[in-house]
Protein backbone atom coordinates (compact mmCIF):
# COMPACT_ATOMS: atom_id res chain seq x y z
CA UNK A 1 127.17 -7.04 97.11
CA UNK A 2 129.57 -8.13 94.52
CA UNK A 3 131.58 -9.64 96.96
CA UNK A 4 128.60 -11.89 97.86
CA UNK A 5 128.05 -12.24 94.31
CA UNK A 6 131.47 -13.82 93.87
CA UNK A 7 130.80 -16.11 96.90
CA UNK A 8 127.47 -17.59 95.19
CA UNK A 9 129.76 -18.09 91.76
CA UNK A 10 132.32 -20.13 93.79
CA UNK A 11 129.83 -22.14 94.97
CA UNK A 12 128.15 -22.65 92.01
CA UNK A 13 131.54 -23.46 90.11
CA UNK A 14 132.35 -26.28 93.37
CA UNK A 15 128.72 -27.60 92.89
CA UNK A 16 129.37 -28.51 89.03
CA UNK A 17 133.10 -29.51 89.48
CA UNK A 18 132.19 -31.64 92.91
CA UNK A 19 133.93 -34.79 90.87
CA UNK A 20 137.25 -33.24 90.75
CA UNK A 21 138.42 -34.45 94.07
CA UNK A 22 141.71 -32.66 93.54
CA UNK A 23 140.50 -28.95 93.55
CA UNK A 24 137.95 -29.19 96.40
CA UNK A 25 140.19 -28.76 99.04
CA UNK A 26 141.41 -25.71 97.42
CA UNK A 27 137.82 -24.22 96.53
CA UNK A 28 137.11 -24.88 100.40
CA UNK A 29 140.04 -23.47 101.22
CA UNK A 30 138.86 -20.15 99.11
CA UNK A 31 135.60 -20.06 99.82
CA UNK A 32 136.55 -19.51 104.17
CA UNK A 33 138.82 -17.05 103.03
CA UNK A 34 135.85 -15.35 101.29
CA UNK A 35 133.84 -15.32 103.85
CA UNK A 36 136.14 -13.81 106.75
CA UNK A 37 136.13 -10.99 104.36
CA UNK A 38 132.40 -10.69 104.02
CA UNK A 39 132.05 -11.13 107.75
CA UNK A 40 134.63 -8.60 108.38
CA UNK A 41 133.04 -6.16 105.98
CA UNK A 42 129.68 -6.72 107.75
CA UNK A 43 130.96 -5.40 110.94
CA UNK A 44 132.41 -2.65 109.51
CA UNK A 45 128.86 -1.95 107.93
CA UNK A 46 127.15 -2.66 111.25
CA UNK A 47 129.47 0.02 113.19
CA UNK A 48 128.20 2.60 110.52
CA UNK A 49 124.92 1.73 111.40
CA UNK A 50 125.33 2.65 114.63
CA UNK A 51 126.95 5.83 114.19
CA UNK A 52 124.44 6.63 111.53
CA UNK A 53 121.69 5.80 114.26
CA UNK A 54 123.15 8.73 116.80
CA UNK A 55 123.62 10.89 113.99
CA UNK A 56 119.90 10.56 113.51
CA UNK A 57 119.50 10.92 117.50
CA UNK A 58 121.45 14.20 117.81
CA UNK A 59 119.53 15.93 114.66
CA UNK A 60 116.25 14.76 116.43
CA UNK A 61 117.14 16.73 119.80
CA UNK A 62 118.43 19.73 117.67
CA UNK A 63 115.29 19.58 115.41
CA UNK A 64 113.54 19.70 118.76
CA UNK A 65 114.97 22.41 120.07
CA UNK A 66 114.60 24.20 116.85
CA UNK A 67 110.88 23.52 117.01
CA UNK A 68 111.01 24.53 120.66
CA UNK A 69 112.60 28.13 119.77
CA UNK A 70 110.75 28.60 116.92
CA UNK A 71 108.20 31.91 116.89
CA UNK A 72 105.37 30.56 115.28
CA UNK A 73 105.74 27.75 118.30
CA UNK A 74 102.61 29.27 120.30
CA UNK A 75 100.98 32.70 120.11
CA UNK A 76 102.85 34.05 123.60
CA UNK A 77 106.40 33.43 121.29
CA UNK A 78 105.20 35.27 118.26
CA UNK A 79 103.78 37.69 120.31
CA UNK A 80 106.66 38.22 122.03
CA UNK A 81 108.54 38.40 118.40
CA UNK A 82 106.42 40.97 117.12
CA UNK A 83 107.12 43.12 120.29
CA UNK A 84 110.65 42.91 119.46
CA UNK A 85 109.84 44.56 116.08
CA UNK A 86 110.63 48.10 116.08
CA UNK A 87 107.30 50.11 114.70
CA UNK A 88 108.40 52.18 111.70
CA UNK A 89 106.18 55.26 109.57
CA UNK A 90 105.14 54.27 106.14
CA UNK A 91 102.84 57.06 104.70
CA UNK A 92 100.03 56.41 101.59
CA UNK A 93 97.89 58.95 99.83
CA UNK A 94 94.58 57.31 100.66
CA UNK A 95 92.56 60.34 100.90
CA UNK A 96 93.41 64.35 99.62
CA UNK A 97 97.06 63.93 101.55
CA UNK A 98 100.36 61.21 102.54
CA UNK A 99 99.88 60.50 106.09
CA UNK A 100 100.97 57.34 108.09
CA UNK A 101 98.66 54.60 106.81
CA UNK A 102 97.88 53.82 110.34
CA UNK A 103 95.83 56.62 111.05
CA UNK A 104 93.03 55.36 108.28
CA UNK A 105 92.12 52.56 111.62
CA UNK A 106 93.11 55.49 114.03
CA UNK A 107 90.40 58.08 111.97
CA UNK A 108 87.75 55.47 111.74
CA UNK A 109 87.65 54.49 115.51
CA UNK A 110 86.42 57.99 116.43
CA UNK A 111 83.15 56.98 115.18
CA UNK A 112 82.90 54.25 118.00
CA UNK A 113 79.29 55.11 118.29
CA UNK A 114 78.25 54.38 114.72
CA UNK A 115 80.49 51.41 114.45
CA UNK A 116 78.46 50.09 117.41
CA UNK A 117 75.23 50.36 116.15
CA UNK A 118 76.45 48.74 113.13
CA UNK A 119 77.34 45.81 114.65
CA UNK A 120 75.11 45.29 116.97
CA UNK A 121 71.77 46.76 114.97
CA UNK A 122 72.74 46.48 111.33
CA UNK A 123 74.65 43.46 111.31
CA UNK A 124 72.75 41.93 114.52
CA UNK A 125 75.63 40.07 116.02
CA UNK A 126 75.58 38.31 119.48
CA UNK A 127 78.58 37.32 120.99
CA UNK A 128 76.25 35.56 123.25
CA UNK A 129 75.72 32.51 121.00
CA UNK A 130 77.51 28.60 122.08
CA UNK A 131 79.94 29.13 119.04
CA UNK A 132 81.94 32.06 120.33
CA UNK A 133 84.13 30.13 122.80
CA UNK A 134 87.32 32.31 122.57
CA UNK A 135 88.70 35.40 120.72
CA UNK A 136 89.08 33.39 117.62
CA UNK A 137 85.63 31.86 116.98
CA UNK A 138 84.51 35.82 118.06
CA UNK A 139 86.64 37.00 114.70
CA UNK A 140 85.75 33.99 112.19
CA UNK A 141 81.97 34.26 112.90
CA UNK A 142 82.04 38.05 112.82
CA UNK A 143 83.66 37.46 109.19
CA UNK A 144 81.40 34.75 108.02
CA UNK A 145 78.34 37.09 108.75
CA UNK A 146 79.48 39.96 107.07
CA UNK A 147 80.28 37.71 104.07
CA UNK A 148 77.04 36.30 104.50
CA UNK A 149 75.08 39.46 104.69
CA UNK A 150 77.50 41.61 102.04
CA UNK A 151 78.85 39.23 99.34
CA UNK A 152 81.69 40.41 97.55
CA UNK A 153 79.92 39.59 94.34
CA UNK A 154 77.11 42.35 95.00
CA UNK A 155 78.27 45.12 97.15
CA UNK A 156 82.18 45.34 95.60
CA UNK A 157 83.37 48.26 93.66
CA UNK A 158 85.55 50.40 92.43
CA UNK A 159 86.34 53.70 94.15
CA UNK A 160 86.27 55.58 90.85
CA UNK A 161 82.63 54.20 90.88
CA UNK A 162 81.49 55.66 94.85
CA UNK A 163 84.13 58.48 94.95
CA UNK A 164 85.52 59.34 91.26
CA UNK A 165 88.97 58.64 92.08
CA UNK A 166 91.16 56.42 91.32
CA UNK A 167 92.04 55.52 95.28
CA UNK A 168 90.25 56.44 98.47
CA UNK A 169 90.51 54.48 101.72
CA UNK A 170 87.33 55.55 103.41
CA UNK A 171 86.85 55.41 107.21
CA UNK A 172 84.36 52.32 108.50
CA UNK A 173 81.44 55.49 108.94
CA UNK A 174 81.21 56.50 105.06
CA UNK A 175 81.24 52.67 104.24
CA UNK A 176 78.67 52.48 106.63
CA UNK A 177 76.66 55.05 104.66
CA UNK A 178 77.54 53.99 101.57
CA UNK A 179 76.19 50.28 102.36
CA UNK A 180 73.07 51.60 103.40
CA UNK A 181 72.10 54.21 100.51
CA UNK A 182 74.17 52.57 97.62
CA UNK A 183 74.29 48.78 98.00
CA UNK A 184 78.17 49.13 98.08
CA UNK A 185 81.06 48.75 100.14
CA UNK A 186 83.37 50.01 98.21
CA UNK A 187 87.21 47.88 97.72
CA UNK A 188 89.54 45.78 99.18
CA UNK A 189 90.50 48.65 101.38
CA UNK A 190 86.96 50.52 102.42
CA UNK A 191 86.12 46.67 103.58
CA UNK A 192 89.19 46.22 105.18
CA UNK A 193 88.39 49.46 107.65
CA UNK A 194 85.07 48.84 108.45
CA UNK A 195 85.83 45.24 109.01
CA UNK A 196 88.60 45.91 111.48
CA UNK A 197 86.73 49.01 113.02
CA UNK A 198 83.90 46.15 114.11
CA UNK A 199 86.28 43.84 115.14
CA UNK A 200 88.51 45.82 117.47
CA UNK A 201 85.36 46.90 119.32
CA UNK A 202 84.08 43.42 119.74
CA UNK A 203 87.94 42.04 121.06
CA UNK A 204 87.97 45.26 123.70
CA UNK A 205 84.42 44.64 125.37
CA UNK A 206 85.18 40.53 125.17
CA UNK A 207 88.75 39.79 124.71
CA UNK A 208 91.16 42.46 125.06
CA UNK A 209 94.46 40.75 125.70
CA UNK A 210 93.69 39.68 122.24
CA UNK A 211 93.56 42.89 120.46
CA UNK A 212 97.11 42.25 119.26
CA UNK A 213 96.11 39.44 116.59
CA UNK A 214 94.48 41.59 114.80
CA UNK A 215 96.13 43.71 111.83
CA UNK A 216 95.63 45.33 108.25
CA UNK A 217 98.11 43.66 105.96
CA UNK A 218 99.06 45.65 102.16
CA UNK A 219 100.58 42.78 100.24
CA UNK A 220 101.97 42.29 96.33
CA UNK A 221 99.52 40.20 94.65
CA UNK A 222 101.00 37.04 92.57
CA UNK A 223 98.57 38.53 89.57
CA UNK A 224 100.05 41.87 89.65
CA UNK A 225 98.95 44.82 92.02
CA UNK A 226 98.80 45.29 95.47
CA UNK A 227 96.29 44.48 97.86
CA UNK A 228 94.86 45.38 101.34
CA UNK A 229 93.33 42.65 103.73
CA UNK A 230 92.95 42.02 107.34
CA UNK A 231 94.75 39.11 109.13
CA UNK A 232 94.58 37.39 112.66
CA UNK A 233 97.23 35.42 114.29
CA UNK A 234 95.33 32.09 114.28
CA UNK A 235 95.61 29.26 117.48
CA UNK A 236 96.29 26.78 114.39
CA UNK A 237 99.48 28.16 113.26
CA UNK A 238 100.90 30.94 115.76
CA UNK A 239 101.02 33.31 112.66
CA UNK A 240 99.03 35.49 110.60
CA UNK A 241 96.55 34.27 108.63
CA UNK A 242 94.05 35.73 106.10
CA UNK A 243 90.69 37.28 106.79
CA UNK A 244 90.32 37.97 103.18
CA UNK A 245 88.31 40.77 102.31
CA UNK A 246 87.15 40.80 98.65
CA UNK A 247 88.47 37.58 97.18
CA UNK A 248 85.63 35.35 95.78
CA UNK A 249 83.13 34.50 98.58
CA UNK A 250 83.29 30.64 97.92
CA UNK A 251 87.46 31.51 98.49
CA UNK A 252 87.08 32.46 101.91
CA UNK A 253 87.41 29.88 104.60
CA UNK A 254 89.81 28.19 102.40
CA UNK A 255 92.43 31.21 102.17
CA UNK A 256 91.55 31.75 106.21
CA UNK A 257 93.10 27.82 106.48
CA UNK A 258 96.58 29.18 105.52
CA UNK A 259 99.51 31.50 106.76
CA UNK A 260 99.67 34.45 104.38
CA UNK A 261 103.56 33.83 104.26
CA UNK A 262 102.23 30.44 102.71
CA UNK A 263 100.10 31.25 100.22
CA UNK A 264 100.99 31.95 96.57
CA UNK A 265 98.11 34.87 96.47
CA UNK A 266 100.10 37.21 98.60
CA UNK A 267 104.06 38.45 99.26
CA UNK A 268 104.13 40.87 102.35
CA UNK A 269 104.78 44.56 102.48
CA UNK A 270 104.03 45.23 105.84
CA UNK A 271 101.26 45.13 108.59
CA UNK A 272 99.28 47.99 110.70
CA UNK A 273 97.37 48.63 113.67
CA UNK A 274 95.71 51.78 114.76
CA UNK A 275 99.12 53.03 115.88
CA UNK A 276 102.23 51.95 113.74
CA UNK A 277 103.22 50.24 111.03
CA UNK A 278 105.67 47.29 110.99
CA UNK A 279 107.98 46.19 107.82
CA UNK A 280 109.52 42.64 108.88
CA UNK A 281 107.39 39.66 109.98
């Protein structure tokens, strides 16, 4: 550029001197010497150009294959991450005694009879309706209707309030109960049981090679406090997403739109089924 500059001054300088005869054979003479440098500095530019260009190229295919070995590419490579996890133990005191916080699903599926009339008599669900297509639509209508039916704003409380203590984790039957003779769930974590308890019922009769998606989830709040929820390893984003259980109702389907790994609301502890728990995700 300043070389070019330079150029235009030269021939500015030869426009207002084009009377003096005597130095325009020189300025001319200047002026092609100028420009076999600009030319030749041009070429040099345009060879960068061209080894920027396969730069680019080669980070394209590597980006590529990148995306292509990536776990959260489809669900079959983050499931086949998670089974590469190994399971671990991590015990809570959610009832009169530590024991592995797995067995809170494992104690509540016993009741598979009561959880069944639940669903299909209290709740009157239908997997028999045009918007259950896959195992997906099955979990995010199941949700919606129990949001629908339960809002967080009315049947939420504490578990001082239902239990007198400070924590309890019920199993899905006393929440059962406790929604039909007190108008209450309970917490994040009462919810959280019954909710799963439904849902792994309704993925085993219609879509059991899906059963896997589904998990409990105790995350550090960014407020403060930890939290319990259930996630789902959405089709969107090959990775687990919230099915947020006591956030504000109007909350919902936007939290569900995002990984939890995402969000600012949670950091991960670890996740649970009815038969381990698992620390790194």
């Amino acid at each position: 550029m300043k070389l070019l500059k330079k150029l235009w001054k030269k021939v500015s300088d030869m426009y207002f001197r084009f009377t003096d005869y005597s130095n325009l054979s020189e300025d001319y003479q200047e002026l092609g010497d100028n420009y076999e440098e600009v030319k030749e500095q041009n070429d040099v530019m345009f060879e960068e150009i061209k080894d920027l260009d396969k730069a680019i190229i080669g980070l394209n295919k590597s980006l590529a294959k990148y995306k292509h070995d990536d776990v959260h590419s489809s669900l079959g490579r983050f499931k086949s991450f998670l089974q590469t996890l190994t399971p671990t133990e991590i015990q809570y005191r959610f009832k009169n005694k530590l024991q592995p916080v797995h067995e809170v699903f494992e104690e509540s599926l016993l009741d598979e009879k009561v959880i069944r009339d639940f669903t299909t008599k209290t709740m009157k669900f239908n997997t028999n309706i045009k918007s259950i297509t896959d195992a997906e639509s099955l979990v995010m209508t199941f949700c919606r209707r129990f949001r629908l039916k339960y809002s967080n704003f009315i049947y939420y409380t504490s578990d001082m309030s239902l239990y007198g203590k400070s924590e309890y984790w019920a199993n899905a039957k006393e929440t059962i109960y406790n929604i039909a003779h007190s108008k209450k769930y309970g917490d994040c974590d009462d919810k959280m049981v019954l909710v799963y308890s439904c849902l792994y019922y309704l993925l085993k009769d219609n879509y059991p090679n899906d059963m896997w998606r589904l998990r409990g989830m105790i995350a550090d709040l960014w407020s403060g406090g930890g939290h319990a929820l259930l996630t789902w390893v959405s089709n969107e984003h090959n990775d687990w997403i919230a099915l947020e259980t006591t956030f504000k109702d109007v909350w919902q389907d936007k939290i569900s739109s995002y990984r939890v790994r995402n969000q600012m609301f949670y950091q991960i502890r670890y996740t649970f089924d009815n038969k381990h728990e698992y620390v790194k995700q």
